[in-house]
PDB file of N, CA and C in Angstrom:
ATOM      1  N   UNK A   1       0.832  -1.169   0.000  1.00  0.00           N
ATOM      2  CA  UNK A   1       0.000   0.000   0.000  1.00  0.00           C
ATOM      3  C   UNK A   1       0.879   1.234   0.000  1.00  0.00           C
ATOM      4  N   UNK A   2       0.661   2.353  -0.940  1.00  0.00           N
ATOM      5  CA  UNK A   2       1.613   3.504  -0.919  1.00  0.00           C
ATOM      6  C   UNK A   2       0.725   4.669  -0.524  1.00  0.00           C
ATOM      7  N   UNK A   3       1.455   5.005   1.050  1.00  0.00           N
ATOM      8  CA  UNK A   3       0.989   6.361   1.396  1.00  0.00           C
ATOM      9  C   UNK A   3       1.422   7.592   0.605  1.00  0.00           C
ATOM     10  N   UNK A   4       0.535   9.003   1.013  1.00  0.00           N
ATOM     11  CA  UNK A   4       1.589  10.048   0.447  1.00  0.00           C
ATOM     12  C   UNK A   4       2.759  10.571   1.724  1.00  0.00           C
ATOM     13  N   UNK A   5       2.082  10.293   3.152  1.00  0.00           N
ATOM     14  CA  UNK A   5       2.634  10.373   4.267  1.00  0.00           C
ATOM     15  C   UNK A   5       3.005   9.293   4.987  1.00  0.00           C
ATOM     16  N   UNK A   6       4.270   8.952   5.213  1.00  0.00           N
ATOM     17  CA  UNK A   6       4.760   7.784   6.006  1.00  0.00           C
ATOM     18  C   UNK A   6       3.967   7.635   7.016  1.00  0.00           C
ATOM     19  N   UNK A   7       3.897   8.731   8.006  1.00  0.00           N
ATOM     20  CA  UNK A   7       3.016   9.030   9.140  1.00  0.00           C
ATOM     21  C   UNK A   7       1.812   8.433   9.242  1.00  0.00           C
ATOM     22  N   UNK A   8       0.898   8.802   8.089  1.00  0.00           N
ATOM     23  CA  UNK A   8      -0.341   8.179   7.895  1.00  0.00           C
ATOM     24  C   UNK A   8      -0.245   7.000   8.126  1.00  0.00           C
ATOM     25  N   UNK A   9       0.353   6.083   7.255  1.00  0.00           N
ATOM     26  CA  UNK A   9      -0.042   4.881   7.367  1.00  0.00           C
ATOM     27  C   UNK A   9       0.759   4.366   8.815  1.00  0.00           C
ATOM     28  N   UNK A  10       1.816   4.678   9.238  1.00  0.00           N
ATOM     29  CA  UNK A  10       2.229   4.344  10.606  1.00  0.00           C
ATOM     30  C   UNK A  10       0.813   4.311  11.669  1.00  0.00           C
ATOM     31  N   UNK A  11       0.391   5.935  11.767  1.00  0.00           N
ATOM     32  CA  UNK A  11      -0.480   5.815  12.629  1.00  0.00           C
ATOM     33  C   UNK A  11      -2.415   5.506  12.387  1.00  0.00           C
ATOM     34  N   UNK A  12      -2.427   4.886  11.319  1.00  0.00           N
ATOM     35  CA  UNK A  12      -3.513   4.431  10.583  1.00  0.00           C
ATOM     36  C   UNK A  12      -4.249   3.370  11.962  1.00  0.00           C
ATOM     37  N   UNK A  13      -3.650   2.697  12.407  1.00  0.00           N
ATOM     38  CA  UNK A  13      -4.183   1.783  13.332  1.00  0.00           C
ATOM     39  C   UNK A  13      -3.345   1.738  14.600  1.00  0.00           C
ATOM     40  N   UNK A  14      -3.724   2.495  15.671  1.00  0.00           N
ATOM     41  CA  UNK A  14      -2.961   2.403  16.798  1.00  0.00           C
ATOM     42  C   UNK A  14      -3.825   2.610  18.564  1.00  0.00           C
ATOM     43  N   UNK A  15      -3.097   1.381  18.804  1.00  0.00           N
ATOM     44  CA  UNK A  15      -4.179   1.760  20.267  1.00  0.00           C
ATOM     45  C   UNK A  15      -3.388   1.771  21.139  1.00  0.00           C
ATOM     46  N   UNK A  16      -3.541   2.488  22.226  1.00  0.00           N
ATOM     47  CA  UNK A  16      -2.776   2.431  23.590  1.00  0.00           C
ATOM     48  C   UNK A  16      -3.517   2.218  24.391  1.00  0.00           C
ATOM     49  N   UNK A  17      -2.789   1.136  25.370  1.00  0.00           N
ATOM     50  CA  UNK A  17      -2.614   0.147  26.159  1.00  0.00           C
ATOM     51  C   UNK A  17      -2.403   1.140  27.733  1.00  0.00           C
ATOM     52  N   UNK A  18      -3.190   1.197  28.658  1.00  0.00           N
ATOM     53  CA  UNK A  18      -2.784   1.549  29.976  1.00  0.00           C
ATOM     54  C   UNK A  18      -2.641   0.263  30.824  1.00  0.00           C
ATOM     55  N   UNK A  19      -2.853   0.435  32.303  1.00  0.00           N
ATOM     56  CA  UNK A  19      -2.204  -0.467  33.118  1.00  0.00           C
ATOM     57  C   UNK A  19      -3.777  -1.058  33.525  1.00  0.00           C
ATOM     58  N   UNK A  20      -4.741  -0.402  33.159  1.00  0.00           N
ATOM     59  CA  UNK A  20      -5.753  -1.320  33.477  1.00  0.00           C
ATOM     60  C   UNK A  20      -6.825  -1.916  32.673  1.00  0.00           C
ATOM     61  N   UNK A  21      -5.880  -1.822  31.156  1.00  0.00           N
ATOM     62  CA  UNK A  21      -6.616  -1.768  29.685  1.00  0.00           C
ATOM     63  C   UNK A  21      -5.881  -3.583  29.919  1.00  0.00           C
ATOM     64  N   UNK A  22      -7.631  -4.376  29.708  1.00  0.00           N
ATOM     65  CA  UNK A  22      -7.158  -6.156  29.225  1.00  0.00           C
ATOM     66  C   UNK A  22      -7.051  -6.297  27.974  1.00  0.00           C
ATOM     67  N   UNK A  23      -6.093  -6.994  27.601  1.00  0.00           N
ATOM     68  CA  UNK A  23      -5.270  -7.471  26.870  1.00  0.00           C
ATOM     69  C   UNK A  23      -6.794  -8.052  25.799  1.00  0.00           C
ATOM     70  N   UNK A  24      -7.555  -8.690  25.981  1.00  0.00           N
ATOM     71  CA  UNK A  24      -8.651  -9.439  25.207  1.00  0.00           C
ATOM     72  C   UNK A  24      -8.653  -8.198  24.497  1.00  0.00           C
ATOM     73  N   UNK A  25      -9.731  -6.821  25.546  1.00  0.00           N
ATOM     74  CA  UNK A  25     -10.033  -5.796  24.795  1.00  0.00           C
ATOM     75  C   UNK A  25      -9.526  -4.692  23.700  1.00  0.00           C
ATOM     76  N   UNK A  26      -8.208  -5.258  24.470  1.00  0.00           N
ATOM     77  CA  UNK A  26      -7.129  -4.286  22.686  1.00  0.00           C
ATOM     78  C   UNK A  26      -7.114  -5.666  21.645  1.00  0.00           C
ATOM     79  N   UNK A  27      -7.410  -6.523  21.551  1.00  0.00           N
ATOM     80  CA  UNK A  27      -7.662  -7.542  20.680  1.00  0.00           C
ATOM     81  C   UNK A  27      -8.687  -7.114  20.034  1.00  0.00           C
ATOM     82  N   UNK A  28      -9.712  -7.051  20.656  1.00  0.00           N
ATOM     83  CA  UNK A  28     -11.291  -6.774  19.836  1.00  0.00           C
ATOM     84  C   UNK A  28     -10.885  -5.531  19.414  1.00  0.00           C
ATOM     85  N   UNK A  29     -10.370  -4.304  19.889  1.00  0.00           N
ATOM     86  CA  UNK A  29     -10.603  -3.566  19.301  1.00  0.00           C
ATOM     87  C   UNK A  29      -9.443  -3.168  18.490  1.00  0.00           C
ATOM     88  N   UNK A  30      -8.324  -3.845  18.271  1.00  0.00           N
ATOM     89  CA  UNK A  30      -7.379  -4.262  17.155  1.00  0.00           C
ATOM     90  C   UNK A  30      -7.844  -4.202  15.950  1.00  0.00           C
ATOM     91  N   UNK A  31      -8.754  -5.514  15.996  1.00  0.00           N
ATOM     92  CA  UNK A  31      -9.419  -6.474  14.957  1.00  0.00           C
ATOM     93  C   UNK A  31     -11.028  -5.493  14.381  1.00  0.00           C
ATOM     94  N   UNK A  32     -11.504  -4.892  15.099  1.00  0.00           N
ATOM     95  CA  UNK A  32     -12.442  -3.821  14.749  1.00  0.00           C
ATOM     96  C   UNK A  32     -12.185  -2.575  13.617  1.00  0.00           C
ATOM     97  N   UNK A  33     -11.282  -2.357  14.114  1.00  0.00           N
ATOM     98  CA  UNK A  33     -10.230  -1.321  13.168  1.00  0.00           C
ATOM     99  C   UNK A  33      -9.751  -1.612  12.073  1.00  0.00           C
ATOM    100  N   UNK A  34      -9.093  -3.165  12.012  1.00  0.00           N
ATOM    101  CA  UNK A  34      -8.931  -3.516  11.212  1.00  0.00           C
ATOM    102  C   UNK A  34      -9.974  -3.924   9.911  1.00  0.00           C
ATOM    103  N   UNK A  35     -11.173  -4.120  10.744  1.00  0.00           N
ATOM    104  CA  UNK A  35     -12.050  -4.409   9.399  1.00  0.00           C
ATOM    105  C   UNK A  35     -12.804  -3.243   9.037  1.00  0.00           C
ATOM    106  N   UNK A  36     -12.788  -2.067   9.579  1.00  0.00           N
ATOM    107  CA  UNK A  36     -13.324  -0.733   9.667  1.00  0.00           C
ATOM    108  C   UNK A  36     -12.213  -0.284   8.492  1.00  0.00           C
ATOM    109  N   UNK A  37     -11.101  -0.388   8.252  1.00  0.00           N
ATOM    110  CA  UNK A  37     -10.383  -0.117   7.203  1.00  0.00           C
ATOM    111  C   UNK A  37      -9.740  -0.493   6.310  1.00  0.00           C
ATOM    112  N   UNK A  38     -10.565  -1.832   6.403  1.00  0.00           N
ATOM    113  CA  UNK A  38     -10.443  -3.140   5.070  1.00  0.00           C
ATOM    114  C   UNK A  38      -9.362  -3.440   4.925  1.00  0.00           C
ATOM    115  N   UNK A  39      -8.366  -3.991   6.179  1.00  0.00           N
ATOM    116  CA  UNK A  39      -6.804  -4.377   5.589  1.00  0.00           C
ATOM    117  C   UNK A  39      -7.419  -5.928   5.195  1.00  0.00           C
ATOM    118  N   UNK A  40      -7.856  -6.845   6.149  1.00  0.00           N
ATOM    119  CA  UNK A  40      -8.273  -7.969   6.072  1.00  0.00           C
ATOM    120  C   UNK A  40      -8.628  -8.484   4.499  1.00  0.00           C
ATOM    121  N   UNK A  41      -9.975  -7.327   3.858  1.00  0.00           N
ATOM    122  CA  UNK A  41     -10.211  -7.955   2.853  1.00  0.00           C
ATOM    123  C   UNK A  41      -9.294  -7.715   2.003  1.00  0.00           C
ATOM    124  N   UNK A  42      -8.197  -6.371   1.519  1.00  0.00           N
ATOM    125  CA  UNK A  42      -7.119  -5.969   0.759  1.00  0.00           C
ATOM    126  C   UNK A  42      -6.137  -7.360   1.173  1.00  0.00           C
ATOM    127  N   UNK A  43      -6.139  -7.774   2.233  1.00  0.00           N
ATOM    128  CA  UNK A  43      -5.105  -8.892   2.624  1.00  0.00           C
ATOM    129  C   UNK A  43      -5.794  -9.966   1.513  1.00  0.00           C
ATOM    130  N   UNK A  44      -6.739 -10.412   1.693  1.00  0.00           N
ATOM    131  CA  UNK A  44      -7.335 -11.844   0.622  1.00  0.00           C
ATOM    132  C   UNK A  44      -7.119 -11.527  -0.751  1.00  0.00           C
ATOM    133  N   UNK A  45      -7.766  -9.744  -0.948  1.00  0.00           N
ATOM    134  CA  UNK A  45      -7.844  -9.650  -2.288  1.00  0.00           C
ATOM    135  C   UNK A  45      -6.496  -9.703  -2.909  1.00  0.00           C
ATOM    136  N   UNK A  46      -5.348  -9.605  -2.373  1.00  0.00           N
ATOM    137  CA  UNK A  46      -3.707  -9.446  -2.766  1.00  0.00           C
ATOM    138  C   UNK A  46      -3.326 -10.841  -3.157  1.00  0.00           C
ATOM    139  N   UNK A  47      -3.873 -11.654  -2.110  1.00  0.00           N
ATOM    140  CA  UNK A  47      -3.071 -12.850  -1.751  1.00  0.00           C
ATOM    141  C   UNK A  47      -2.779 -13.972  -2.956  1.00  0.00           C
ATOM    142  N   UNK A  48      -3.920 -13.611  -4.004  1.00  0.00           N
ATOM    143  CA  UNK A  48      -3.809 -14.652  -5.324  1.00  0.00           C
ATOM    144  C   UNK A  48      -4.312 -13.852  -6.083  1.00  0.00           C
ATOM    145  N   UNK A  49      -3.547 -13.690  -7.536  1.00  0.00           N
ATOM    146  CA  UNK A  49      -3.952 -12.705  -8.422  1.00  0.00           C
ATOM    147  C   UNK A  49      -4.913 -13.474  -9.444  1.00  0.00           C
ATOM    148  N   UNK A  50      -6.033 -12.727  -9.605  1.00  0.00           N
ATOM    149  CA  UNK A  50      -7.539 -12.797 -10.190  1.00  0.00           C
ATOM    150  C   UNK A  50      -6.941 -12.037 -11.768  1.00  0.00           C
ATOM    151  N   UNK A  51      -7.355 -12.563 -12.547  1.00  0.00           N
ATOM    152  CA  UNK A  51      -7.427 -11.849 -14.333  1.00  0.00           C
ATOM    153  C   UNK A  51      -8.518 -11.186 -13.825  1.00  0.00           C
ATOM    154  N   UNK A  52      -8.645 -10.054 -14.720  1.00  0.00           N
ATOM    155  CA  UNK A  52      -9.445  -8.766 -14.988  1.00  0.00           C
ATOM    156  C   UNK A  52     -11.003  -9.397 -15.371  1.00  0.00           C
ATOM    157  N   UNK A  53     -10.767 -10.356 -16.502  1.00  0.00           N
ATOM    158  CA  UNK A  53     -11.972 -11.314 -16.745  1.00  0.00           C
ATOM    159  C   UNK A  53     -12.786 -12.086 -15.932  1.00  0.00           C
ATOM    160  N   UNK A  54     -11.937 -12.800 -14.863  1.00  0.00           N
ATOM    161  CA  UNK A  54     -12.728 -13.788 -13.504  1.00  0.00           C
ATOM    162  C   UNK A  54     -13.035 -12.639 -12.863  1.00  0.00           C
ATOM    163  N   UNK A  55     -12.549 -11.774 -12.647  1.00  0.00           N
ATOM    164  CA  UNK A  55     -13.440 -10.312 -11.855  1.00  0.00           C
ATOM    165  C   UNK A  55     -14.183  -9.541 -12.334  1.00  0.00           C
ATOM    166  N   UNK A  56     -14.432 -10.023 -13.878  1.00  0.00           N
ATOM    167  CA  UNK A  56     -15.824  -8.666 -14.093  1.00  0.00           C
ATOM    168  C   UNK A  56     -16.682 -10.429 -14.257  1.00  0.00           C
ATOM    169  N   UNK A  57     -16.445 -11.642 -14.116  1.00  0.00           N
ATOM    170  CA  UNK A  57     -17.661 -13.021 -14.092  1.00  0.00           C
ATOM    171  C   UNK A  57     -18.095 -12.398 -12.558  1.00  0.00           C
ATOM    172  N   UNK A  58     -17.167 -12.662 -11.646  1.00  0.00           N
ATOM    173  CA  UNK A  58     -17.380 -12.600 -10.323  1.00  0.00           C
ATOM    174  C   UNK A  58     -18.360 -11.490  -9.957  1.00  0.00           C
ATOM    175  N   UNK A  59     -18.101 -10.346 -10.347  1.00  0.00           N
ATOM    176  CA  UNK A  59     -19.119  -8.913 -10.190  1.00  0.00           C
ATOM    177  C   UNK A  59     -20.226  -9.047 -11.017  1.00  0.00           C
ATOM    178  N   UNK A  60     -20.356 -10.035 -11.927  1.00  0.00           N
ATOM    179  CA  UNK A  60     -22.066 -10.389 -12.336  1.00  0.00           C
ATOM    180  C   UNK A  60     -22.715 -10.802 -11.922  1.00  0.00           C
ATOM    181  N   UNK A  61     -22.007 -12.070 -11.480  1.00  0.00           N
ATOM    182  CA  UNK A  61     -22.401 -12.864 -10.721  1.00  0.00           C
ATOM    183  C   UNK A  61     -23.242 -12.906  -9.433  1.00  0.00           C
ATOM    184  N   UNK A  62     -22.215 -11.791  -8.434  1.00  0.00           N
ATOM    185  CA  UNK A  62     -22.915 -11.312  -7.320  1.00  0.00           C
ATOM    186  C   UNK A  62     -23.845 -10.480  -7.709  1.00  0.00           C
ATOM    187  N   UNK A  63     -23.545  -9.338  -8.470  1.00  0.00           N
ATOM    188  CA  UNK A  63     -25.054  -8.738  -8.724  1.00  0.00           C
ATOM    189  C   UNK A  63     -26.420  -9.531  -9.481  1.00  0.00           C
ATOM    190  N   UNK A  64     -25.731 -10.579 -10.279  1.00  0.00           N
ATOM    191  CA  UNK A  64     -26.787 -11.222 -10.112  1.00  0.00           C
ATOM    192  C   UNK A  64     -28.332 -12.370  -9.029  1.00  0.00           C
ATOM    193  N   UNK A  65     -27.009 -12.374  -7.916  1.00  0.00           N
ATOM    194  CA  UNK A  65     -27.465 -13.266  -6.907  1.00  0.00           C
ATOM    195  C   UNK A  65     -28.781 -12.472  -6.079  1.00  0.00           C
ATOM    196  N   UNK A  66     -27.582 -10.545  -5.950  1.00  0.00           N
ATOM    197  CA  UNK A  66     -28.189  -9.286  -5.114  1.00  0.00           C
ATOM    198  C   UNK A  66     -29.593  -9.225  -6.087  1.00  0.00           C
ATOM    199  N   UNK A  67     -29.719  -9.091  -7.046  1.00  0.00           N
ATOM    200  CA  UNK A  67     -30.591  -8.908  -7.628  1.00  0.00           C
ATOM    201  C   UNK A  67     -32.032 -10.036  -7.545  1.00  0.00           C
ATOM    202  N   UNK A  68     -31.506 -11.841  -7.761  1.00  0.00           N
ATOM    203  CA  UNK A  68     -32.396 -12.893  -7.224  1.00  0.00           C
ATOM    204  C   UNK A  68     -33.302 -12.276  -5.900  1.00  0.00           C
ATOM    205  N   UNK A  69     -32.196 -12.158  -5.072  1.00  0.00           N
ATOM    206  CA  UNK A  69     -32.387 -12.216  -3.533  1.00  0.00           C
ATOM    207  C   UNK A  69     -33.593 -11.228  -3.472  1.00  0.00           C
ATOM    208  N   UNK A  70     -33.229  -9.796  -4.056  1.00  0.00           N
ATOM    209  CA  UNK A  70     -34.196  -8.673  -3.624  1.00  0.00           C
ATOM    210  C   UNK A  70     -35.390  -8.970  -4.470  1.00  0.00           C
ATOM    211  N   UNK A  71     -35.233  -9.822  -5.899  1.00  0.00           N
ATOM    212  CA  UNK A  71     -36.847 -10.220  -5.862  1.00  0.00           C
ATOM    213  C   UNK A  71     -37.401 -10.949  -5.754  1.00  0.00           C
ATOM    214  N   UNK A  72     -36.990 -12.195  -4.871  1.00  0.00           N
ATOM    215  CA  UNK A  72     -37.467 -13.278  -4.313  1.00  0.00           C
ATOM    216  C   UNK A  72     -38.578 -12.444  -2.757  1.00  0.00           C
ATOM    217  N   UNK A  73     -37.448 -11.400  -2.401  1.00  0.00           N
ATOM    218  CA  UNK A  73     -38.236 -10.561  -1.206  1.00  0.00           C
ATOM    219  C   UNK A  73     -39.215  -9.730  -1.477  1.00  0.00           C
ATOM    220  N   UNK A  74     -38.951  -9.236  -2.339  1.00  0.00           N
ATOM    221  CA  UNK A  74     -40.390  -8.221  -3.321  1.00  0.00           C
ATOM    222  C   UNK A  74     -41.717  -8.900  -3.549  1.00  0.00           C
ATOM    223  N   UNK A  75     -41.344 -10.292  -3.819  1.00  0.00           N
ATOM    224  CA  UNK A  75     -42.714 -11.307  -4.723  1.00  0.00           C
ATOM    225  C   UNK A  75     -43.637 -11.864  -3.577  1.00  0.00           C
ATOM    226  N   UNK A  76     -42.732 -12.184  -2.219  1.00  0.00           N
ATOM    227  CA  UNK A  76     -43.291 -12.820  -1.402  1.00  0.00           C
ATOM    228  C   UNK A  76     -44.479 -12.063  -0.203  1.00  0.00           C
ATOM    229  N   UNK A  77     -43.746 -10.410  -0.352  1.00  0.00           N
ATOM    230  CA  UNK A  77     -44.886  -9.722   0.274  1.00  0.00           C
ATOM    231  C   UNK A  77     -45.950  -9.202  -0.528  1.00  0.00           C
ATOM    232  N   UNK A  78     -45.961  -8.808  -1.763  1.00  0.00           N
ATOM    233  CA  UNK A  78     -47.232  -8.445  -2.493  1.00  0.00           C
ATOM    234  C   UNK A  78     -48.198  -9.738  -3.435  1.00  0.00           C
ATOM    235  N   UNK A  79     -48.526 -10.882  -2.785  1.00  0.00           N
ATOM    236  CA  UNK A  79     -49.021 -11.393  -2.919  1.00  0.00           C
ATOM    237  C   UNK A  79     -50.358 -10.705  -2.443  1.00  0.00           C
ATOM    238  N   UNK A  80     -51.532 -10.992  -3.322  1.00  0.00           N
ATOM    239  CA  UNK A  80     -52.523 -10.619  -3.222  1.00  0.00           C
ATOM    240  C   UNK A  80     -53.579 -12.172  -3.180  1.00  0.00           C
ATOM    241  N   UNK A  81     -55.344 -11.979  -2.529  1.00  0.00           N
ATOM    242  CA  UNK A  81     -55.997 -12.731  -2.930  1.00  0.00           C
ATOM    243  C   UNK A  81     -56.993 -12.286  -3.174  1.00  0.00           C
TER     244      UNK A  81
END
C-alpha cells in the first residue's frame, strides 16, 4: 500500500494500552479497526492474483445473486388474494 505520508499509514491503526486496559479488549478492538479499514479484505484480495476477466464473471455474478435475492423478497410480500 503507498501512502503520500509515512506518518499516515504508521499511525492508521494504533491503540494504547494503559495499566488497566485487558489485553482481550485491545484484541477486539485491534481487529475492529482492522475491518473498519479493510486491511483484512485488501489482505485476501492481494493474496492470489484474479485476471481482470474472472473479476468482471465474479461482479455479475454477485449482482446477479443481489438482484435474485431482492426479488425473491419483493414477490413474497405483495401477494394478493
Amino acid at each position: 500500500m503507498a501512502y503520500d505520508n509515512k506518518k499516515d499509514a504508521k499511525d492508521k491503526i494504533r491503540i494504547d494500552i494503559t495499566d488497566g486496559f485487558a489485553v482481550e479488549r485491545a484484541l477486539k478492538k485491534f481487529k475492529r479497526l482492522c475491518d473498519a479499514y479493510g486491511i483484512v479484505k485488501e489482505y485476501r484480495a492481494r493474496e492470489a492474483y484474479k485476471k481482470p476477466s474472472v473479476k468482471q464473471k465474479e461482479k455479475l455474478e454477485d449482482a446477479e445473486k443481489r438482484r435474485k435475492k431482492t426479488n425473491s423478497k419483493t414477490s413474497r410480500g405483495s401477494k394478493k388474494i
